[in-house]
Protein backbone atom coordinates (compact mmCIF):
# COMPACT_ATOMS: atom_id res chain seq x y z
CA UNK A 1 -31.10 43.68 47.22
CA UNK A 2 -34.34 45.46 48.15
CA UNK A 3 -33.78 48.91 48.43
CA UNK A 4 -30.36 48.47 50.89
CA UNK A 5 -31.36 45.48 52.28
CA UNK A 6 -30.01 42.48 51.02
CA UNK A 7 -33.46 40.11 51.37
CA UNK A 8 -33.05 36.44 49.59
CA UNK A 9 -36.13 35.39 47.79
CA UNK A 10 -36.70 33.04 45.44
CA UNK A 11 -38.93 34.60 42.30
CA UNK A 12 -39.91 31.83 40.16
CA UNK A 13 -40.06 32.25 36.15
CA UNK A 14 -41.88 30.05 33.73
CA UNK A 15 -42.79 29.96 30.22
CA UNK A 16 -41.80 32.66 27.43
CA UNK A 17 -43.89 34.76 25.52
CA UNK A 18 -47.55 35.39 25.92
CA UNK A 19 -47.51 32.60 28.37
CA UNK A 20 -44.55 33.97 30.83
CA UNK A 21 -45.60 34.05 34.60
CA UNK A 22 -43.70 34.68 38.04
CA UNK A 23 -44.24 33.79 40.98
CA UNK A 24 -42.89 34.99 44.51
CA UNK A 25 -41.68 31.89 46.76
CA UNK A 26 -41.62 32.68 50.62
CA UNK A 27 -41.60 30.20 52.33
CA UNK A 28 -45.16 28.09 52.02
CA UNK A 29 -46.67 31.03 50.24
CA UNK A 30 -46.38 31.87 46.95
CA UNK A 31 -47.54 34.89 45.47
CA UNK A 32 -48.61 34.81 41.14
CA UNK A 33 -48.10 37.38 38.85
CA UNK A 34 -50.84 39.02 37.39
CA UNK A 35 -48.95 40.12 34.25
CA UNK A 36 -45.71 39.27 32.73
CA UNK A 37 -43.37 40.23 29.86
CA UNK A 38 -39.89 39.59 28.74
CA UNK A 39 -38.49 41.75 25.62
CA UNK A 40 -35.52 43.19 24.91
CA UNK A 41 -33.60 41.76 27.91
CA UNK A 42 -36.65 43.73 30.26
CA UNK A 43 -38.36 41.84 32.48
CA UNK A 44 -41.85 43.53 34.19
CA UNK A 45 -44.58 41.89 36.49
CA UNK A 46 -47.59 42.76 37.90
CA UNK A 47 -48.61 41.58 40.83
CA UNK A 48 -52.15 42.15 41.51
CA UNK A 49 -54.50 44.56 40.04
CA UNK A 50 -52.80 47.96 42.73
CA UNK A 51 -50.37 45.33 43.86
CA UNK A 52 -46.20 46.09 43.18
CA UNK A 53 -44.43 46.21 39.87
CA UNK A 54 -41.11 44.49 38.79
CA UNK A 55 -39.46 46.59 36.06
CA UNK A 56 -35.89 45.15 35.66
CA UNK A 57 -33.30 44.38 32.72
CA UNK A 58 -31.54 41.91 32.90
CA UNK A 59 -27.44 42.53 32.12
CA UNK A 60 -25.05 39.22 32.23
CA UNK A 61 -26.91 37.38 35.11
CA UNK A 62 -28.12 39.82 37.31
CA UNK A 63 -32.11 41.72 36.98
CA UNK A 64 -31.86 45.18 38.08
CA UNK A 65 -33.91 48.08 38.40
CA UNK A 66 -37.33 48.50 40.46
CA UNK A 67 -39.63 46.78 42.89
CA UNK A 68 -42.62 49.03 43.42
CA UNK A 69 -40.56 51.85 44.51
CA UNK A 70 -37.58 50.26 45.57
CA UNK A 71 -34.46 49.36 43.31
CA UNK A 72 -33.93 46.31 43.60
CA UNK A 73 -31.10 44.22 42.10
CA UNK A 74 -31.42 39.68 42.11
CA UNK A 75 -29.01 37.17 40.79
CA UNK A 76 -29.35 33.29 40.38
CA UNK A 77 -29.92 31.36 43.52
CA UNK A 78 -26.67 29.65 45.20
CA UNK A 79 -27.40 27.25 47.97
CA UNK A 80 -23.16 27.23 48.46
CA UNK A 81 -23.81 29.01 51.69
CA UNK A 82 -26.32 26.79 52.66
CA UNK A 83 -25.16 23.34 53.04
CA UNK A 84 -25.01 21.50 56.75
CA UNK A 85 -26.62 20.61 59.55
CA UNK A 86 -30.17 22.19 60.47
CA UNK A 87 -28.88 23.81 63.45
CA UNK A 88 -30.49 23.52 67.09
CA UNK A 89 -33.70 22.83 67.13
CA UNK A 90 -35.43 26.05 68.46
CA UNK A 91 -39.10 24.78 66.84
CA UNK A 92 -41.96 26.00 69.07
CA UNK A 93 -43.27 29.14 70.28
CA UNK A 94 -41.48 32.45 71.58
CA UNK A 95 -42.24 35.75 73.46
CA UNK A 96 -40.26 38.63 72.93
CA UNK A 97 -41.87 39.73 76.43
CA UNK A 98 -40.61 43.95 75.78
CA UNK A 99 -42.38 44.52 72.53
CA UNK A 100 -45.03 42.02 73.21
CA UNK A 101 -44.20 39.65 69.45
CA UNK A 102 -45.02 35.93 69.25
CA UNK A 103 -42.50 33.71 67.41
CA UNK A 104 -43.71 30.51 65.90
CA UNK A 105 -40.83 28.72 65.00
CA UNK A 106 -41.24 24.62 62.81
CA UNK A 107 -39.16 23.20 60.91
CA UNK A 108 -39.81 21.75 57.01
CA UNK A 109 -36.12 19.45 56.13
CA UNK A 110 -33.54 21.49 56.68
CA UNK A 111 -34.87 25.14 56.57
CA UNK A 112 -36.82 27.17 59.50
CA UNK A 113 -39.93 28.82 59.18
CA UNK A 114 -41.37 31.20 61.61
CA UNK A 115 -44.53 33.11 61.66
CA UNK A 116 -44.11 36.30 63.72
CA UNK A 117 -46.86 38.31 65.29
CA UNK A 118 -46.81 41.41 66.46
CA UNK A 119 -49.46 44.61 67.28
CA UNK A 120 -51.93 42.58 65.92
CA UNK A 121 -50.22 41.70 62.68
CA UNK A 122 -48.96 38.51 61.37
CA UNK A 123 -45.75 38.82 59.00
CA UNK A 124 -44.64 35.17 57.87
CA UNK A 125 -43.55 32.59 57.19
CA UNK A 126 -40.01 34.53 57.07
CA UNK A 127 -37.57 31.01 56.12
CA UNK A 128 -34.10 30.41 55.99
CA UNK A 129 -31.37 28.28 57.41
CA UNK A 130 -28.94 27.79 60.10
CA UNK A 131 -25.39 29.14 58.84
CA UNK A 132 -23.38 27.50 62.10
CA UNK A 133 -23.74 30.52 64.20
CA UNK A 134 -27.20 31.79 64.04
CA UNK A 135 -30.68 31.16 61.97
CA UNK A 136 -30.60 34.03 58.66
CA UNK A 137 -34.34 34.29 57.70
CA UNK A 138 -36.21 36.13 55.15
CA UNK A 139 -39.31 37.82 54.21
CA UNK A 140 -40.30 39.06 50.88
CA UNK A 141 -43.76 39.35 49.28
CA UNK A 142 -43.54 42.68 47.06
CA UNK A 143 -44.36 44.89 49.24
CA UNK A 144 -42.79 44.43 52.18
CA UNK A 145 -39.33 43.07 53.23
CA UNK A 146 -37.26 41.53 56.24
CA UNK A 147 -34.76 39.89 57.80
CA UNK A 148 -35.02 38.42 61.18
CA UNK A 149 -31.71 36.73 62.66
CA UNK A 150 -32.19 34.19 65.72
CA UNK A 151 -29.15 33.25 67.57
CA UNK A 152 -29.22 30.66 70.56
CA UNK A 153 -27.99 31.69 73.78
CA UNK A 154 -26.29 29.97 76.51
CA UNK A 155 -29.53 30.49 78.99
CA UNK A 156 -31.48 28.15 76.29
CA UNK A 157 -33.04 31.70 75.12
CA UNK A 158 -32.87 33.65 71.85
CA UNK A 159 -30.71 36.86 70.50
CA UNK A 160 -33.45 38.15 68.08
CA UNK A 161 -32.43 40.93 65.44
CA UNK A 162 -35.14 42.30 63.09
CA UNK A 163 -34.11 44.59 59.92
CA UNK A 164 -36.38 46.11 57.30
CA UNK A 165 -34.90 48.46 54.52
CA UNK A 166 -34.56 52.13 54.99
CA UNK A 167 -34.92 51.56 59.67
CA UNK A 168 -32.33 51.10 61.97
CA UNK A 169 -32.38 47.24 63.10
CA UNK A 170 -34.27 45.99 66.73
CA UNK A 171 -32.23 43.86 68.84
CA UNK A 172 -34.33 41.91 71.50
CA UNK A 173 -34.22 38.24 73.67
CA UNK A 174 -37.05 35.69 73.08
CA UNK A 175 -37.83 33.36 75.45
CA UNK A 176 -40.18 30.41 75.01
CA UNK A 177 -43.67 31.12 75.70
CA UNK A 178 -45.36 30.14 79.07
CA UNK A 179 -46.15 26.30 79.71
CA UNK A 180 -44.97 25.78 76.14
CA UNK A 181 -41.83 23.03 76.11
C-alpha cells in the first residue's frame, strides 16, 4: 500500500551490512538506492541526494511505515494471482481522444508494459498482467504512484481507468491511434 492505494512493486534488497542496497523494479527501469541500512528490524533508503525516503520496520513479514510522506505498508511478492494466459493482445499505440493521452502498449513474456503520455509528460513503463478480465498495471518510482486498468471492449476498443492515491479515479475509452494497426 502507498498511502491508500494498493500499488504492486517489486523493491529489490541485496547484501547486509555496510554493503546493503535497494533497488526499485518498474518495469524496465530500475531505480538504486543511494543509502541503505538494516538494524534493529528497521529498514531506511535513500533514494537520491532530495530524492524519497523509506523508513519502515519490518514485523513478521510485512515492512511498514513511510515512503517520503506516505505510509506505506509491502509484503513478499506472490505471483499466485498471476498465473495464465497473457491475455489479448492489445500491443500498439492508443488515443484516449477526450484528454488528449497516448498509450504505448508491448509486450515482454507474459506481462504488459505501457508508456503513457499525457500534457507533455511521460509516466511509464506502468507493467502488469492480464488477470482474465482486464490488464492490472502499476507504477511506482518513489515519488509517484499508479494504477492504470485496461479492459477490452466488444468494439475492439479499450475501458481505461487511471487511479493515483489520495484522487478520485478517471474512467475513459482508448482507441487505437490513427493509421496505426
Amino acid at each position: 500500500m502507498y498511502g491508500k492505494l494498493k500499488v504492486p512493486f517489486t523493491l529489490k534488497l541485496d547484501g547486509k551490512g555496510a554493503t546493503l542496497a535497494g533497488v526499485l523494479v518498474n518495469g524496465d527501469a530500475h531505480v538504486p538506492s543511494t543509502s541503505a541500512s538494516f538494524e534493529s528490524n528497521r529498514l531506511q533508503l535513500t533514494f537520491g541526494a532530495d530524492g524519497p525516503k523509506l523508513d519502515a520496520k519490518l514485523a513478521g513479514e510485512e515492512l511498514k511505515g513511510t515512503f517520503g510522506s506516505q505510509p506505506f505498508t509491502a509484503a513478499p511478492y506472490c505471483t499466485c494471482g498471476m498465473e495464465g494466459v497473457a491475455g489479448p493482445s492489445i500491443a500498439g499505440a492508443w488515443e484516449v481522444r477526450e484528454s488528449g493521452w497516448r498509450l504505448d502498449i508491448k509486450r515482454k513474456g507474459e506481462d504488459t508494459l505501457v508508456m503513457l503520455s499525457r500534457a507533455g509528460q511521460d509516466i511509464g513503463p506502468l507493467n502488469g498482467r492480464y488477470d482474465g478480465l482486464s490488464f492490472q498495471l502499476h507504477y511506482f518510482d518513489g515519488t509517484r504512484a499508479a494504477v492504470l486498468e485496461l479492459e477490452e471492449r466488444k468494439d475492439g476498443g479499450l475501458d481505461v481507468v487511471w487511479t493515483e492515491p489520495g484522487k478520485e479515479p478517471v474512467k475513459a475509452k482508448a482507441v487505437r491511434a490513427a493509421g496505426v494497426r
